[in-house]
C-alpha atoms as a PDB file:
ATOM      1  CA  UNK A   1     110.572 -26.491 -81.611  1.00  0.00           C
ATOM      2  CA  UNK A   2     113.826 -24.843 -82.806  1.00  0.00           C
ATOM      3  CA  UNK A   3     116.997 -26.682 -83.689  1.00  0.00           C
ATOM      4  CA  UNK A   4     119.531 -26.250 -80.405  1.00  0.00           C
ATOM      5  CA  UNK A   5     122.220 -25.676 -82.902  1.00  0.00           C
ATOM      6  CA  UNK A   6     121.062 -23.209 -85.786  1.00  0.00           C
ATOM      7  CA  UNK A   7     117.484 -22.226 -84.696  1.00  0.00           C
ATOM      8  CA  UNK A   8     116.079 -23.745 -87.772  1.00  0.00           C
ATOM      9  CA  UNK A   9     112.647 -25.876 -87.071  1.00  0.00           C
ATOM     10  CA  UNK A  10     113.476 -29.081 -85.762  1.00  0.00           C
ATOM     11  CA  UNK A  11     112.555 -32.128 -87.462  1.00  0.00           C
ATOM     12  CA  UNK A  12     113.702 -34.482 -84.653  1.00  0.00           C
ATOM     13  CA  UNK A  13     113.010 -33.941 -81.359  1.00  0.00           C
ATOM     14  CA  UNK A  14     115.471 -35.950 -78.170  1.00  0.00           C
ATOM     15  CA  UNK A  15     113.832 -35.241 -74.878  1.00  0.00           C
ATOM     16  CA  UNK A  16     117.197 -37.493 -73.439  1.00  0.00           C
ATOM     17  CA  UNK A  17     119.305 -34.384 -74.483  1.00  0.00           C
ATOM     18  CA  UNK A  18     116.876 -31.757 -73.669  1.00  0.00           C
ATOM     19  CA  UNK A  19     116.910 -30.936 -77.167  1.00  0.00           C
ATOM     20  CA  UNK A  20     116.372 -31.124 -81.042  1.00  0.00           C
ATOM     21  CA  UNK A  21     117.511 -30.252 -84.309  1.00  0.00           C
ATOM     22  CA  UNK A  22     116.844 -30.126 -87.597  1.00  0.00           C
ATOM     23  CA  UNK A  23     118.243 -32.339 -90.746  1.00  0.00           C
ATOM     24  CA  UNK A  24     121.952 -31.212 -90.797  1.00  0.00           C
ATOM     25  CA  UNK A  25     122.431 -30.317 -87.762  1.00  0.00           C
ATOM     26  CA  UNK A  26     120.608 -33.809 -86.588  1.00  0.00           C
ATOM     27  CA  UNK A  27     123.159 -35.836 -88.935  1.00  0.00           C
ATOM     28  CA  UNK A  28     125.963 -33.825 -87.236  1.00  0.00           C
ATOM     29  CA  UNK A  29     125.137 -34.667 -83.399  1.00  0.00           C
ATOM     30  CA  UNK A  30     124.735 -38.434 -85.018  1.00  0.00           C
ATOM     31  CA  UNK A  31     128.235 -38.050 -85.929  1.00  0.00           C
ATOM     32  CA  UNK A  32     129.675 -36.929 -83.206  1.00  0.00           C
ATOM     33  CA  UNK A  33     127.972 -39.127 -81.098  1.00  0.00           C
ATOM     34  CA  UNK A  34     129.672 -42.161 -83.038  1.00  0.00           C
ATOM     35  CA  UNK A  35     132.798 -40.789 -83.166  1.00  0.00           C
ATOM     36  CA  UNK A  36     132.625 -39.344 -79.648  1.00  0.00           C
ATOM     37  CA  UNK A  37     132.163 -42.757 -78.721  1.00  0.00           C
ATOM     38  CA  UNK A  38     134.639 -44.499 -80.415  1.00  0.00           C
ATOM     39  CA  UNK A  39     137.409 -41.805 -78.763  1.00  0.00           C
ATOM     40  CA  UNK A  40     135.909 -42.536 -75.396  1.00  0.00           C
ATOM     41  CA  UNK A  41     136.659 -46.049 -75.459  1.00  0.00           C
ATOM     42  CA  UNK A  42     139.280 -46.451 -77.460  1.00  0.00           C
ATOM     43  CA  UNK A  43     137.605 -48.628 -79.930  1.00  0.00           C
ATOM     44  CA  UNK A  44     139.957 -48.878 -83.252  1.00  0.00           C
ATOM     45  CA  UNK A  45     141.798 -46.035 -85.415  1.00  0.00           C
ATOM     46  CA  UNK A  46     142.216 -45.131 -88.706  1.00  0.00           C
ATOM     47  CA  UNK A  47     144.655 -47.304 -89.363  1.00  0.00           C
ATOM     48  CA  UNK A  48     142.671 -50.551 -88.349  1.00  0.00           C
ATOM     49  CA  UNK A  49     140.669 -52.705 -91.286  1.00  0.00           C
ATOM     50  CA  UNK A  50     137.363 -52.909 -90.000  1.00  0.00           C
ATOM     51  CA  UNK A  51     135.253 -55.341 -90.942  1.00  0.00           C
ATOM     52  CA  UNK A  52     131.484 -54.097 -90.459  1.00  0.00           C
ATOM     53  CA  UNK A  53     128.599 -57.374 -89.896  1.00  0.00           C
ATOM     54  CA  UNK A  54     125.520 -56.166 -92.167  1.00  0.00           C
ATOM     55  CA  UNK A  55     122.612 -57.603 -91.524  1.00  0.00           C
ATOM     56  CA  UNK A  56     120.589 -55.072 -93.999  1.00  0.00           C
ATOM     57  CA  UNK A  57     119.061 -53.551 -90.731  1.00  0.00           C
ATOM     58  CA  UNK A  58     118.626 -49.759 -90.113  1.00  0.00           C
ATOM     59  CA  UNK A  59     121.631 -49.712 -87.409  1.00  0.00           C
ATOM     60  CA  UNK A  60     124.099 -51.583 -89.020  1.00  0.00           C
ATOM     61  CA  UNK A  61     123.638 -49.791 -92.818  1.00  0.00           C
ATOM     62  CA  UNK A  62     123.844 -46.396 -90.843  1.00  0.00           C
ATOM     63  CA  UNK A  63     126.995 -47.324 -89.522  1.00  0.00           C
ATOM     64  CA  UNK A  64     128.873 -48.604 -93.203  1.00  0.00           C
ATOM     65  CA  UNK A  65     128.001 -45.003 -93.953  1.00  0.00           C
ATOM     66  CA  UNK A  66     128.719 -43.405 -91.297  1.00  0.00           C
ATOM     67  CA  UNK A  67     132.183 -44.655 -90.558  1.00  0.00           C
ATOM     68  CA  UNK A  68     132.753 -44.347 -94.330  1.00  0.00           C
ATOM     69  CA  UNK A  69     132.185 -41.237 -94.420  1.00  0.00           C
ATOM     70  CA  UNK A  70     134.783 -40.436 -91.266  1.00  0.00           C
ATOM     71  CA  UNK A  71     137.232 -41.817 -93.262  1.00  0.00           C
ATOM     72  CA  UNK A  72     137.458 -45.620 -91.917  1.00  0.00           C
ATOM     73  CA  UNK A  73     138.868 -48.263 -93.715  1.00  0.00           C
ATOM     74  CA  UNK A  74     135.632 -50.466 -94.026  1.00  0.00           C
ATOM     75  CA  UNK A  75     134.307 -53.844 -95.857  1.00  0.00           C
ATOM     76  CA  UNK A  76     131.168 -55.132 -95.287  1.00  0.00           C
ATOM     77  CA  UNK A  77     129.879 -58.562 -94.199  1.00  0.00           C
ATOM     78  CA  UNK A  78     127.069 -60.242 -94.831  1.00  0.00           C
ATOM     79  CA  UNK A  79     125.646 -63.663 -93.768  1.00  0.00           C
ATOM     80  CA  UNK A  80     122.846 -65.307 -96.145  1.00  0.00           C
ATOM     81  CA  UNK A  81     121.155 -67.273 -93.441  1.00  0.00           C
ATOM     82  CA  UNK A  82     119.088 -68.885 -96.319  1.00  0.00           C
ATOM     83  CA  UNK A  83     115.809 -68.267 -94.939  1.00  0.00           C
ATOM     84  CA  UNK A  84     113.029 -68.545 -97.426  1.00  0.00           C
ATOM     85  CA  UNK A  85     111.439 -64.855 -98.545  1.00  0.00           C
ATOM     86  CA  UNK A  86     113.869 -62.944 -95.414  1.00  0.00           C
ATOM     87  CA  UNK A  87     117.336 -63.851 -96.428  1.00  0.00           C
ATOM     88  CA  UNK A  88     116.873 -62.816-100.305  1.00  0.00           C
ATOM     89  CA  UNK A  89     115.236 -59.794 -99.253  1.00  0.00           C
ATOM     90  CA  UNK A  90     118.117 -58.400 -96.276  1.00  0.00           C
ATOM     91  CA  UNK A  91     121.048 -59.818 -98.616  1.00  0.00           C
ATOM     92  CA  UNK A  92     119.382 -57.425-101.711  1.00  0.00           C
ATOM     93  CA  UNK A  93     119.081 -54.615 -99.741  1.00  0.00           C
ATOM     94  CA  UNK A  94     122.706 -54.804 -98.558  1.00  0.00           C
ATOM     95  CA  UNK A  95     124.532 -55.625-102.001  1.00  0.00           C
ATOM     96  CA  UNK A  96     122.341 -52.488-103.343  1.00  0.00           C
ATOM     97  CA  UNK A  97     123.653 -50.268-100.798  1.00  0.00           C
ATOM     98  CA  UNK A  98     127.149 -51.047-101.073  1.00  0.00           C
ATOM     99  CA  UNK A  99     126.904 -50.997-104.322  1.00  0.00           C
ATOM    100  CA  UNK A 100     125.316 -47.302-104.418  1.00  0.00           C
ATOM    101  CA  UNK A 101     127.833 -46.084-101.771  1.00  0.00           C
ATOM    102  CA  UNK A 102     130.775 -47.789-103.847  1.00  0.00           C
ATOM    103  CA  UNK A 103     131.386 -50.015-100.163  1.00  0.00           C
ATOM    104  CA  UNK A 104     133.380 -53.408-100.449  1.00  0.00           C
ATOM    105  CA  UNK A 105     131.299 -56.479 -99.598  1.00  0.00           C
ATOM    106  CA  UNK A 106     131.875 -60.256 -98.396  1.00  0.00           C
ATOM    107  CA  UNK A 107     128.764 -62.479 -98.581  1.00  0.00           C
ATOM    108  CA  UNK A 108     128.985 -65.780 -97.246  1.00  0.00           C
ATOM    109  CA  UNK A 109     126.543 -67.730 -98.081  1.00  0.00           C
ATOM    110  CA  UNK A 110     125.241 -70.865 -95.379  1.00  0.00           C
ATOM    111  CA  UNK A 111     123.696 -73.237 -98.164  1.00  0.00           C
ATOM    112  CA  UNK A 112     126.907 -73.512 -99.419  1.00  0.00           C
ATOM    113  CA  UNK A 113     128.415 -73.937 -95.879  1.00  0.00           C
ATOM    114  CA  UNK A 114     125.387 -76.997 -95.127  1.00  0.00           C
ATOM    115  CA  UNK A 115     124.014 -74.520 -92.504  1.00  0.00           C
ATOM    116  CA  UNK A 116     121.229 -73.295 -93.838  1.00  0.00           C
ATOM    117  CA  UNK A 117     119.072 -71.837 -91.576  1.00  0.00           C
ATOM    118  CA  UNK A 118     115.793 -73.787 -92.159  1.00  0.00           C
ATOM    119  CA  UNK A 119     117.839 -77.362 -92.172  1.00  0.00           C
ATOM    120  CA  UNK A 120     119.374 -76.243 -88.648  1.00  0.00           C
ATOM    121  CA  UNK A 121     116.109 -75.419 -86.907  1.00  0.00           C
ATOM    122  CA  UNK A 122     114.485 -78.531 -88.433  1.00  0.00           C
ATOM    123  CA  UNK A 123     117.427 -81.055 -86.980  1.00  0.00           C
ATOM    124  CA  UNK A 124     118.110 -79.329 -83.852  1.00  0.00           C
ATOM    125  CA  UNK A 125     115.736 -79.454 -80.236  1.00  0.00           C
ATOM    126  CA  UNK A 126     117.517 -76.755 -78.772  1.00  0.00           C
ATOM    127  CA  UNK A 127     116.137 -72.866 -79.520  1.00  0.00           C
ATOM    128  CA  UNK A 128     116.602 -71.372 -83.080  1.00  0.00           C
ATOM    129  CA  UNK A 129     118.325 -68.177 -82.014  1.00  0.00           C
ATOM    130  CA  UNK A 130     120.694 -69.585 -80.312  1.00  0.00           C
ATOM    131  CA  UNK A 131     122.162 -71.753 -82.697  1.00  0.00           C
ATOM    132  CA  UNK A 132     121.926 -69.040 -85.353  1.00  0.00           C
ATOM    133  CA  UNK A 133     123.780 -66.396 -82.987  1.00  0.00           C
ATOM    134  CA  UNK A 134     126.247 -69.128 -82.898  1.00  0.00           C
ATOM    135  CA  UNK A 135     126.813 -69.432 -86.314  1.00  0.00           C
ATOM    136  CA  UNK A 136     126.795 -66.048 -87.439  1.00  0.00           C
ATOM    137  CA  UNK A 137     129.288 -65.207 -84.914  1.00  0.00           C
ATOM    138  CA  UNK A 138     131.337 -68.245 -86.017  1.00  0.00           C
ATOM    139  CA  UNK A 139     131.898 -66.267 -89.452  1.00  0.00           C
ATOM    140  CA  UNK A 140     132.180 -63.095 -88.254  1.00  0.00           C
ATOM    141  CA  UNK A 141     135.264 -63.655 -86.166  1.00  0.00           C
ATOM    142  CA  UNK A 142     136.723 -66.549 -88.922  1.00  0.00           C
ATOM    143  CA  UNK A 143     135.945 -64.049 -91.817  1.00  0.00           C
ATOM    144  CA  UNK A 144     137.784 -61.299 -89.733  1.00  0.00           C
ATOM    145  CA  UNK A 145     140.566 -63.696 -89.459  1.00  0.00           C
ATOM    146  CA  UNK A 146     140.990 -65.082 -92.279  1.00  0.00           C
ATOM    147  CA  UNK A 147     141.095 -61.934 -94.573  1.00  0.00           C
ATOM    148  CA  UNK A 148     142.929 -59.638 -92.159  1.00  0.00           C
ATOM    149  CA  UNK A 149     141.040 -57.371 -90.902  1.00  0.00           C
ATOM    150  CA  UNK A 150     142.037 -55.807 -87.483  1.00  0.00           C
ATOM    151  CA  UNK A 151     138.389 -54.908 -85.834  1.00  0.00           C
ATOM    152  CA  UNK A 152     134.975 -57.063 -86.493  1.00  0.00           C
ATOM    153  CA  UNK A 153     132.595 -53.904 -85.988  1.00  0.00           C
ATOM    154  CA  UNK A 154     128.389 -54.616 -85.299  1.00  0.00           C
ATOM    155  CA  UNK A 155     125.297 -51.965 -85.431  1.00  0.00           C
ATOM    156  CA  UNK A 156     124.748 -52.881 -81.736  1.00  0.00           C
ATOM    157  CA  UNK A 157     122.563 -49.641 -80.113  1.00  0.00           C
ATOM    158  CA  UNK A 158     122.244 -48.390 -76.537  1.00  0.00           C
ATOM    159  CA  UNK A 159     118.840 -50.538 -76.917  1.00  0.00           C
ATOM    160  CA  UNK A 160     120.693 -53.489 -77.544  1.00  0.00           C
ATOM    161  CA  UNK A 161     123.101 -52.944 -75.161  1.00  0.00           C
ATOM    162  CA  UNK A 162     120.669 -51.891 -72.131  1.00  0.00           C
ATOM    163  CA  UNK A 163     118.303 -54.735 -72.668  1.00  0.00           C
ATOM    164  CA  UNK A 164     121.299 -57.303 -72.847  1.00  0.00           C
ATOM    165  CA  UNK A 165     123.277 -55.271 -69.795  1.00  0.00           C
ATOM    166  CA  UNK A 166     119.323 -55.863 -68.083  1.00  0.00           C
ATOM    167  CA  UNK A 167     119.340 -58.958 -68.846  1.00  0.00           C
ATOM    168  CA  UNK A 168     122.526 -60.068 -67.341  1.00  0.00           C
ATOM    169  CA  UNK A 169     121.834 -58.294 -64.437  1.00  0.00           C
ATOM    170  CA  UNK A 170     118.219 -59.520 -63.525  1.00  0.00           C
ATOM    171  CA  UNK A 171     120.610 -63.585 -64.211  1.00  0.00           C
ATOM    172  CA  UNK A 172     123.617 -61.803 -61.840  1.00  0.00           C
ATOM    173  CA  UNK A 173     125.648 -63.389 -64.747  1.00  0.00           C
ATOM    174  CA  UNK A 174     128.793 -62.205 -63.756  1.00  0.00           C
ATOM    175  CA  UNK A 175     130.718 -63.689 -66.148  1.00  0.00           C
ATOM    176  CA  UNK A 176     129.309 -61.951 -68.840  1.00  0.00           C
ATOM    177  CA  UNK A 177     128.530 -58.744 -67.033  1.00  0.00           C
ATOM    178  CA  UNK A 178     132.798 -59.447 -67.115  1.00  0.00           C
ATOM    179  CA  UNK A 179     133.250 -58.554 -70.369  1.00  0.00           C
ATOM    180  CA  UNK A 180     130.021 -56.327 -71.658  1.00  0.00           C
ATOM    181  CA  UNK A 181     131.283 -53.945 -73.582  1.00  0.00           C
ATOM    182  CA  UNK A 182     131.326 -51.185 -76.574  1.00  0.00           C
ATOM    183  CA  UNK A 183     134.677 -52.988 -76.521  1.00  0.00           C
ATOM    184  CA  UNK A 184     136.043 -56.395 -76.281  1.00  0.00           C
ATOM    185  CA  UNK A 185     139.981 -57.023 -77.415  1.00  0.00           C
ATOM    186  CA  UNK A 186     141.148 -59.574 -79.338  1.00  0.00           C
ATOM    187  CA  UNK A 187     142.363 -62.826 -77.978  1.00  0.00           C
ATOM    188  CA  UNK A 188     143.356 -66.735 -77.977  1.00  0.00           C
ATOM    189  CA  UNK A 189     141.847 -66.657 -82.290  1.00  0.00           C
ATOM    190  CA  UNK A 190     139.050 -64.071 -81.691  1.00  0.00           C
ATOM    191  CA  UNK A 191     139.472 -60.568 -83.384  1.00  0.00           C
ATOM    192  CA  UNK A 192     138.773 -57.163 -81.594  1.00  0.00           C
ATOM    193  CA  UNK A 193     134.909 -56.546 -81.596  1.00  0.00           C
ATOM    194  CA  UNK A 194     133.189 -53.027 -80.980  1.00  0.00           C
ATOM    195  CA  UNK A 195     130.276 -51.533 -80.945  1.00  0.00           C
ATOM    196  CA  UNK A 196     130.348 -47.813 -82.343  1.00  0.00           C
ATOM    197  CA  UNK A 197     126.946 -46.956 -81.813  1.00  0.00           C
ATOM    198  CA  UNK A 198     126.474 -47.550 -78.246  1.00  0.00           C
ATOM    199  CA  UNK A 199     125.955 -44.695 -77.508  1.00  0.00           C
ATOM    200  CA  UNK A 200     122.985 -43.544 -79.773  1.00  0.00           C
ATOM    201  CA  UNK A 201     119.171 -45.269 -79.402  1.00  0.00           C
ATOM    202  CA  UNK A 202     117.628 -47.305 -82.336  1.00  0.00           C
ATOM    203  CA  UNK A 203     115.469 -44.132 -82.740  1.00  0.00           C
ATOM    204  CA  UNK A 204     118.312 -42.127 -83.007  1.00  0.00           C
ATOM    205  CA  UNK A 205     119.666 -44.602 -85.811  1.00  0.00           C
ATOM    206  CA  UNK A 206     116.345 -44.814 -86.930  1.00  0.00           C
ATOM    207  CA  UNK A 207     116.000 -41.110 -88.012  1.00  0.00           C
ATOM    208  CA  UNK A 208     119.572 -40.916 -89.336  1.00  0.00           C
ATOM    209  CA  UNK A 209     118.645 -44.050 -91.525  1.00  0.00           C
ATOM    210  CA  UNK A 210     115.690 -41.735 -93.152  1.00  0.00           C
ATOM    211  CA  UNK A 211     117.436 -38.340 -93.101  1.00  0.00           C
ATOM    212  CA  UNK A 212     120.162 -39.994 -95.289  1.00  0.00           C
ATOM    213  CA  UNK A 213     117.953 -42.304 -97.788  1.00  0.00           C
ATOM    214  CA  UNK A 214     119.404 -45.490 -96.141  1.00  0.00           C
ATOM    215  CA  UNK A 215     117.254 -48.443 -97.826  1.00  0.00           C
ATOM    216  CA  UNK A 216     116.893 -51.171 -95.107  1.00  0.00           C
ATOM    217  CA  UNK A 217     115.241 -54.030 -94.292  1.00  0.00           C
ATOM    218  CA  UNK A 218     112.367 -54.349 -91.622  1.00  0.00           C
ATOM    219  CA  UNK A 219     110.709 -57.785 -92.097  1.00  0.00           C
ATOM    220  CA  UNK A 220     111.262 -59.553 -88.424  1.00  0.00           C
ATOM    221  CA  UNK A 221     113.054 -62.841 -88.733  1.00  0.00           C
ATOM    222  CA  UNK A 222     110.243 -65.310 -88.634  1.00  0.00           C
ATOM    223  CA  UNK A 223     111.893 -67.368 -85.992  1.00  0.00           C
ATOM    224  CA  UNK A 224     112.464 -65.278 -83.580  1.00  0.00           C
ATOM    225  CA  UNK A 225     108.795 -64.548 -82.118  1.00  0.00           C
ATOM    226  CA  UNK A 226     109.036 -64.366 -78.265  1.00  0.00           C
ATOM    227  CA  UNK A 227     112.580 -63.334 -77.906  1.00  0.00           C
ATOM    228  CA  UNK A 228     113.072 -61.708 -74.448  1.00  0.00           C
ATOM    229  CA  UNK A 229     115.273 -58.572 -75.687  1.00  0.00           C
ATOM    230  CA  UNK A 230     112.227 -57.873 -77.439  1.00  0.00           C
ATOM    231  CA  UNK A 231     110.451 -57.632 -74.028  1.00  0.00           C
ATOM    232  CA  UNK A 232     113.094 -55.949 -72.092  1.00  0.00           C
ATOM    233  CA  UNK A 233     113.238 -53.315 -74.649  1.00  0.00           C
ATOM    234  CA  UNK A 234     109.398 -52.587 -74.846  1.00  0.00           C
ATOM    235  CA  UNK A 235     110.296 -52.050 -70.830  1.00  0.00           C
ATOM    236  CA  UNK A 236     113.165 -49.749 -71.311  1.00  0.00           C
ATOM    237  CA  UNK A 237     111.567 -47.357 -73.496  1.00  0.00           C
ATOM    238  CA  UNK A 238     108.371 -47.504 -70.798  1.00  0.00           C
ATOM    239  CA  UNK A 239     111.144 -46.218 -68.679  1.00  0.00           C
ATOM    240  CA  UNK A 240     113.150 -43.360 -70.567  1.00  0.00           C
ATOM    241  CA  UNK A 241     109.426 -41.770 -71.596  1.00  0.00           C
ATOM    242  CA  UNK A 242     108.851 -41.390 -67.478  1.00  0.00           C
ATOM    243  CA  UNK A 243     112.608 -40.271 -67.236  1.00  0.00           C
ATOM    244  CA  UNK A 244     114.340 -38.953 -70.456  1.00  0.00           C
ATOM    245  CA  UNK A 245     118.550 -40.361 -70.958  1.00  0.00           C
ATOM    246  CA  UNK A 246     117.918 -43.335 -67.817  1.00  0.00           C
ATOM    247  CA  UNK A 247     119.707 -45.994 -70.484  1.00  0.00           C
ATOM    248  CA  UNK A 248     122.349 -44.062 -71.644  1.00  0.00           C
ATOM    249  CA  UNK A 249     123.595 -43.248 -67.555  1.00  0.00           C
ATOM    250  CA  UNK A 250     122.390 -46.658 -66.770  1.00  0.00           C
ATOM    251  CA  UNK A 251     124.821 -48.048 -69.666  1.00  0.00           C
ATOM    252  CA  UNK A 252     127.802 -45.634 -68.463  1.00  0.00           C
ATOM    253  CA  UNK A 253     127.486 -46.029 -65.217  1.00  0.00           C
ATOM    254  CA  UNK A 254     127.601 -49.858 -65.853  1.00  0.00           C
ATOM    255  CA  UNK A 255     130.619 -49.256 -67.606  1.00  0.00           C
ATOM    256  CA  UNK A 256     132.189 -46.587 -65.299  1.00  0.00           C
ATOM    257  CA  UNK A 257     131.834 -48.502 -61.802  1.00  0.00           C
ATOM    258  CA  UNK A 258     129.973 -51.900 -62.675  1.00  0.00           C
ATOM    259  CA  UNK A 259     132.246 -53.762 -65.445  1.00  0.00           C
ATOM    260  CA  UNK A 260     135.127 -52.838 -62.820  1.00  0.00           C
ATOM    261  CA  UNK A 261     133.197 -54.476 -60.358  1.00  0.00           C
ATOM    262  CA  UNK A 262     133.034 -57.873 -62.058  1.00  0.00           C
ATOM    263  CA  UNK A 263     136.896 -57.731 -63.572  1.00  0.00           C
ATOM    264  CA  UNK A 264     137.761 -60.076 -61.492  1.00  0.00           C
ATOM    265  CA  UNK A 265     135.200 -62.679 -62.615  1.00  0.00           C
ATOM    266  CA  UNK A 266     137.021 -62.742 -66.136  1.00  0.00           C
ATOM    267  CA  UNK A 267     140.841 -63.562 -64.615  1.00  0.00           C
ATOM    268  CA  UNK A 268     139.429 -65.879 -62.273  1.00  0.00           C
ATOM    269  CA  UNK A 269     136.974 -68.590 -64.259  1.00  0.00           C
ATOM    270  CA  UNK A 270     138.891 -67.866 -67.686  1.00  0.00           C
ATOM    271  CA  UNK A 271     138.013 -70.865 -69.917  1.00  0.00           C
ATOM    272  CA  UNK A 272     140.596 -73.227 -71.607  1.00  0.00           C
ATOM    273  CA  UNK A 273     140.774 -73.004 -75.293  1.00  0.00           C
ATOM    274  CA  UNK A 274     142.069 -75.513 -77.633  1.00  0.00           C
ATOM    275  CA  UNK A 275     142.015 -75.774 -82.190  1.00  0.00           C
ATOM    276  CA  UNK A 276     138.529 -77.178 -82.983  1.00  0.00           C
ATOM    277  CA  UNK A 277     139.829 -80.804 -84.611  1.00  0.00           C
ATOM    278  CA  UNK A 278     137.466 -80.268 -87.541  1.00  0.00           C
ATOM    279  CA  UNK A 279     137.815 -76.443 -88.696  1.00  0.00           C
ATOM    280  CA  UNK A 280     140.628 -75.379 -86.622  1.00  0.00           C
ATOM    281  CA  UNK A 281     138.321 -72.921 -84.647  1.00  0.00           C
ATOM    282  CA  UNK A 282     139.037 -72.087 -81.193  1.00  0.00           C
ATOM    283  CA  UNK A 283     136.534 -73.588 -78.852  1.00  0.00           C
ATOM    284  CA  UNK A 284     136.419 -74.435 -75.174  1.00  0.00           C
ATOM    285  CA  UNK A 285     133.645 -77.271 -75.711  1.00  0.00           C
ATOM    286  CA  UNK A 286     135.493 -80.416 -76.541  1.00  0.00           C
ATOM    287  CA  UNK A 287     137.402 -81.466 -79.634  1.00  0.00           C
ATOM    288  CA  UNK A 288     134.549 -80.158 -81.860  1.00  0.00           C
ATOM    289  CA  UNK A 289     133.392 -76.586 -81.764  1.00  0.00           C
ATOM    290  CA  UNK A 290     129.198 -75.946 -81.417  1.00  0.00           C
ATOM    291  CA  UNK A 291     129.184 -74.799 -85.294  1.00  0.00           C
ATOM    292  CA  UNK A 292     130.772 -77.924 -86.562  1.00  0.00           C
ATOM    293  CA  UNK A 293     128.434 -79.961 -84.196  1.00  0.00           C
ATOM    294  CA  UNK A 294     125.512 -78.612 -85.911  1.00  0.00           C
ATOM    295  CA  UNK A 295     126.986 -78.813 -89.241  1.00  0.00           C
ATOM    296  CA  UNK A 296     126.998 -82.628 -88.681  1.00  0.00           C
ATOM    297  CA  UNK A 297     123.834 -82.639 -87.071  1.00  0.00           C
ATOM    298  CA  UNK A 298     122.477 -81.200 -90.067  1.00  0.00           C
ATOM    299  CA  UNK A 299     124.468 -83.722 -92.646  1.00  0.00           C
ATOM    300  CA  UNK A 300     123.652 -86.798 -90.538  1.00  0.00           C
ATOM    301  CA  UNK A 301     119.848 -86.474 -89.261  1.00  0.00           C
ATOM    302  CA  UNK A 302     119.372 -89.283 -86.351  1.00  0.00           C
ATOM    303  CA  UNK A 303     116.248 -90.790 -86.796  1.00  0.00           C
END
C-alpha cells in the first residue's frame, strides 16, 4: 500500500478512511485529527491552562505531546493510586516522560491523602472502580481548581467514548446521554473538561504512541477484571472490521442529532449542589461528599 499523501509505502494502514500513510505523513493526519477536533467543538484555546490527567497510558502520553507540540499551555497530572507493583510502575513512566519532553508535572499522591487504593477496596462492599473513578475525578477537578487552570483535559478515545455512548444507550440513561460529550463546560465548582482525542481510535493513538517513542504503561489495573467497557469494546471493533468508520458516524451522529435530543433532560432534573461540610467540595449527596465518605470509611473500619 502507498501513503494517500506522498506515495511513500505505508506503514499504517486505516480501512475507516479508505486509506494509509506512512510515518510523517501518519503523525500529520494524527494531528490534524486532534486539532480538527478541538476547532469543531470548541474545546479550549491557546490562551486556556490546561491541565492534562496522565495516567501513563498510551492515549493520554500521546496527547501531553501532542498538544505540546501545537503550542498549548499544558501541565500534567498524575494520581498515585498506591497500588502495589501498578502504581510505581504508571507514576515512573509518566515523571520520565515529562521529564524527557521538559513537561510540568503535579503528582498527588493517595497514601498521603488516606485513600490508598488497596485500603479503599478492602473497607468498602460496593465495586472497586467505582469508588476509584470517584476519587480520581475528585482531584482532577479540585487540582484544576485549586491551581488555576482553565480546562481539565483526559486521553479519552472514540473507543472510550463509543463503548460509554453504547452503554448509556442500551440503560436509555438519559441523563447522562444529557451531557456526553468531547465537551462539558464548567459549572457550580467543576472546571471545563474535554476530550481532544475523540475523534481518533486507541489504534490510531496506539501507532502514534510507537511512531513517536512514547514510553507507556500497559500492565491492566489488577482490579478491574470484568469491566463491561472492556466488553462493549471487544463488540465495537467486531463491528467496524464488518463496516470500516461505524463508531466515528455513530459518535457524530450522537452528537449531531442525539445529545440535542436529550437537552432537555439536563434543564429539567438538574441536581442541587451545596459546599461538602468537610472539604468544601461541591456535592449533591448530603453534607458529606462520596470521597470524604470513603476517606472516613477507610480511617474508621466498622467491625
Amino acid at each position: 500500500m502507498k501513503c494517500k499523501r506522498c506515495k511513500a509505502t505505508a506503514v499504517v494502514s486505516l480501512p475507516s478512511h479508505n486509506t494509509g500513510f506512512c510515518p510523517d505523513c501518519f503523525k500529520l493526519f494524527f494531528s490534524r485529527q486532534v486539532e480538527r477536533g478541538i476547532h469543531e467543538q470548541k474545546l479550549f484555546t491557546h490562551d486556556d491552562r490546561i491541565l492534562v490527567a496522565l495516567s501513563g497510558g498510551k492515549d493520554s502520553l500521546a496527547l501531553m505531546l501532542e498538544l505540546s507540540r501545537q503550542g498549548y499551555n499544558v501541565t500534567g497530572l498524575h494520581i498515585d493510586l498506591a497500588i502495589p507493583v501498578s502504581s510505581p510502575a504508571a507514576r515512573g513512566v509518566v515523571e520520565r516522560f515529562c521529564a524527557l519532553h521538559g513537561l510540568p508535572l503535579i503528582v498527588k499522591e493517595m497514601a498521603n491523602e488516606g485513600l490508598a487504593i488497596p485500603a479503599v477496596k478492602e473497607r468498602l462492599t460496593r465495586p472497586i472502580c467505582s469508588a476509584c473513578g470517584k476519587i480520581k475525578r475528585y482531584y482532577f477537578n479540585k487540582t484544576a481548581i485549586d491551581e488555576g487552570f482553565t480546562v481539565l483535559a483526559t486521553g479519552h478515545n472514540l473507543d472510550d467514548e463509543v463503548a460509554r455512548l453504547f452503554s448509556n444507550t442500551l440503560r436509555w440513561d438519559a441523563a447522562y446521554l444529557s451531557d456526553q460529550g468531547p465537551g462539558l463546560d464548567s459549572e457550580d465548582g467543576f472546571t471545563r473538561k474535554v476530550k481532544p482525542l475523540w475523534r481518533l481510535t486507541e489504534f490510531e493513538t496506539a501507532n502514534y504512541a510507537f511512531l513517536m517513542g512514547i514510553e507507556h504503561h500497559y500492565a491492566p489495573c489488577p482490579y478491574s477484571k470484568g469491566a463491561s467497557f472492556t466488553f462493549y469494546k471487544t463488540l465495537w471493533q467486531q463491528l467496524e472490521e464488518t463496516m470500516p468508520g461505524r463508531k466515528l458516524d455513530f459518535y457524530q451522529g450522537f452528537l449531531e442529532r442525539g445529545r440535542p435530543a436529550f437537552a432537555h433532560v439536563e434543564a429539567t432534573t438538574g441536581m442541587t449542589l451545596a459546599p461538602c461540610e468537610t472539604c468544601g467540595y461541591p456535592t449533591s449527596s448530603g453534607s458529606t461528599c462520596g470521597v470524604c465518605r470513603i476517606r472516613d470509611a477507610v480511617a474508621n473500619p466498622k467491625d
